[in-house]
Protein backbone atom coordinates (compact mmCIF):
# COMPACT_ATOMS: atom_id res chain seq x y z
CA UNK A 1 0.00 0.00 0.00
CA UNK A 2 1.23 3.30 -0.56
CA UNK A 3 0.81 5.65 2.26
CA UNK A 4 1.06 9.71 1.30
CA UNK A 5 4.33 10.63 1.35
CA UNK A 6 5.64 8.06 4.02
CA UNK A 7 8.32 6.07 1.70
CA UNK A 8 11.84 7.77 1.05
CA UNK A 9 12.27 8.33 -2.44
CA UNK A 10 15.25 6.43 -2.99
CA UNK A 11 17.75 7.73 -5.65
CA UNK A 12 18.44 4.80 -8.61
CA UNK A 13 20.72 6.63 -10.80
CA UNK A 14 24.60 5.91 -11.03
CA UNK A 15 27.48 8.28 -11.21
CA UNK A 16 29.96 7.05 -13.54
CA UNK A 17 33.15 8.66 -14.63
CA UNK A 18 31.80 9.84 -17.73
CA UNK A 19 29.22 11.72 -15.70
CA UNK A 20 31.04 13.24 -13.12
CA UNK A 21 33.69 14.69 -16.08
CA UNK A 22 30.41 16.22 -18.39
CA UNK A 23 29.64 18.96 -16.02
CA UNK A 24 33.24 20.48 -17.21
CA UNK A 25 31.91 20.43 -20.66
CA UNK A 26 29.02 22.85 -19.69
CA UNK A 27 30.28 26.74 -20.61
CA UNK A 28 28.70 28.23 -17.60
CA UNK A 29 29.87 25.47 -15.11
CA UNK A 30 33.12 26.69 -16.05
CA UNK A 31 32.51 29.73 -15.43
CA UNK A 32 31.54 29.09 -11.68
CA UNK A 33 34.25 26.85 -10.91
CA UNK A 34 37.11 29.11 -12.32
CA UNK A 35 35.37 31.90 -9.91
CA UNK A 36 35.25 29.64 -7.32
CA UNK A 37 38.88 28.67 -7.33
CA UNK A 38 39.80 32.87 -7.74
CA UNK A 39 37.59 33.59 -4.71
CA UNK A 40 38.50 30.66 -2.35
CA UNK A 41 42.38 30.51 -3.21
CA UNK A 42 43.25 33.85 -1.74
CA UNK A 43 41.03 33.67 1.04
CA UNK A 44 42.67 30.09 2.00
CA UNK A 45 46.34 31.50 1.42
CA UNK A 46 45.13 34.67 3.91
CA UNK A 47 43.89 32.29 6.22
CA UNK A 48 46.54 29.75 6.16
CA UNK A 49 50.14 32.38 5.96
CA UNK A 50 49.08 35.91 7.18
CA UNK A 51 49.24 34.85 10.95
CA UNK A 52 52.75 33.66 10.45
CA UNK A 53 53.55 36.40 8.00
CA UNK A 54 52.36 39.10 10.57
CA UNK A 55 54.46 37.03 13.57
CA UNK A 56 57.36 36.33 11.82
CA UNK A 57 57.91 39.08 9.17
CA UNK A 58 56.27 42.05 10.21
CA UNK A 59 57.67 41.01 14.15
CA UNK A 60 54.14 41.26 16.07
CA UNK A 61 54.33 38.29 18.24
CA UNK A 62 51.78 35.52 17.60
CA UNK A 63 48.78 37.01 19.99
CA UNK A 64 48.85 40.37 18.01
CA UNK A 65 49.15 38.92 14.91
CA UNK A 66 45.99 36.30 15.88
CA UNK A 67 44.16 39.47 16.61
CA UNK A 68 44.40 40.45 13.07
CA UNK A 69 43.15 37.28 12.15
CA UNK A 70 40.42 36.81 14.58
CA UNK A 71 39.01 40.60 13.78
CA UNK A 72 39.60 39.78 9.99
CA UNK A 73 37.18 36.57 10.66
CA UNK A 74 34.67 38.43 12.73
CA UNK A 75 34.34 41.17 10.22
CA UNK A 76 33.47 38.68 7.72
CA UNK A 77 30.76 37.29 9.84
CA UNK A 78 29.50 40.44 10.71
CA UNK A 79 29.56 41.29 6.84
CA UNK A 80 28.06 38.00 5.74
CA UNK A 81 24.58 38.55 8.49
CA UNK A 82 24.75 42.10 7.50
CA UNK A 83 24.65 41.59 4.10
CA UNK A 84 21.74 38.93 4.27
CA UNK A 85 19.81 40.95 6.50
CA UNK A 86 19.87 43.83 3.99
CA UNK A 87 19.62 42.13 1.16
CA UNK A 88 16.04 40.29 2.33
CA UNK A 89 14.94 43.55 2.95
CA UNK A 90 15.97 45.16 -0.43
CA UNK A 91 14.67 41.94 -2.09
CA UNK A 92 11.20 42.31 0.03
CA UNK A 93 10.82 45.91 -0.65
CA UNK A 94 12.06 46.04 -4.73
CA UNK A 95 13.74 43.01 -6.07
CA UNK A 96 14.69 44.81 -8.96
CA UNK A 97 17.75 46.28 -6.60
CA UNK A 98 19.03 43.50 -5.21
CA UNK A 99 21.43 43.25 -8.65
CA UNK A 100 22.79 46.80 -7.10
CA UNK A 101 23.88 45.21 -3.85
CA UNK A 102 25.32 42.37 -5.01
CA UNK A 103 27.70 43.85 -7.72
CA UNK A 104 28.15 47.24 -5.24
């Protein structure tokens, strides 16, 4: 018997290879992955060197230079719910702006 809703819809398909290596052959795809890798990469290098850079280099002792980091990463955060909170509202009160925020 089938009950409304109550069995999981199970996924049948198969990944192969093949598969997996078409999404590459799509223009835009490649488009979002080479932005992707541009927008991650530096943030992972910042992440990853600037604490030691700021230590080592620029001589301002690991807790100063883990301030920089840690107000870096809060900034970001604060940007990030900022930026959703405004652009809900923008989107709720004229959608046609929202393009405005996001390339501003």
């Amino acid at each position: 018997e089938k009950g409304g809703g109550s069995e999981a819809y199970q996924y049948r398909e198969r990944v192969t290879p093949g598969k997996a290596l078409a999404i590459f052959l799509v223009p835009s795809n490649l488009l979002v992955f080479g932005q992707g890798m541009c927008g991650c990469v530096p943030w992972a290098v910042i992440g990853t060197f600037l604490n030691d850079y700021l230590a080592q280099d620029r001589k301002m002792g690991v807790h100063n230079s883990t301030l920089v980091l840690t107000s870096l990463s809060l900034g970001g955060c604060v940007g990030v719910f900022s930026g959703g909170l405004v652009g809900q509202w923008l989107y709720n009160t004229r959608p046609s702006l929202v393009p405005l925020l996001m390339g501003g």
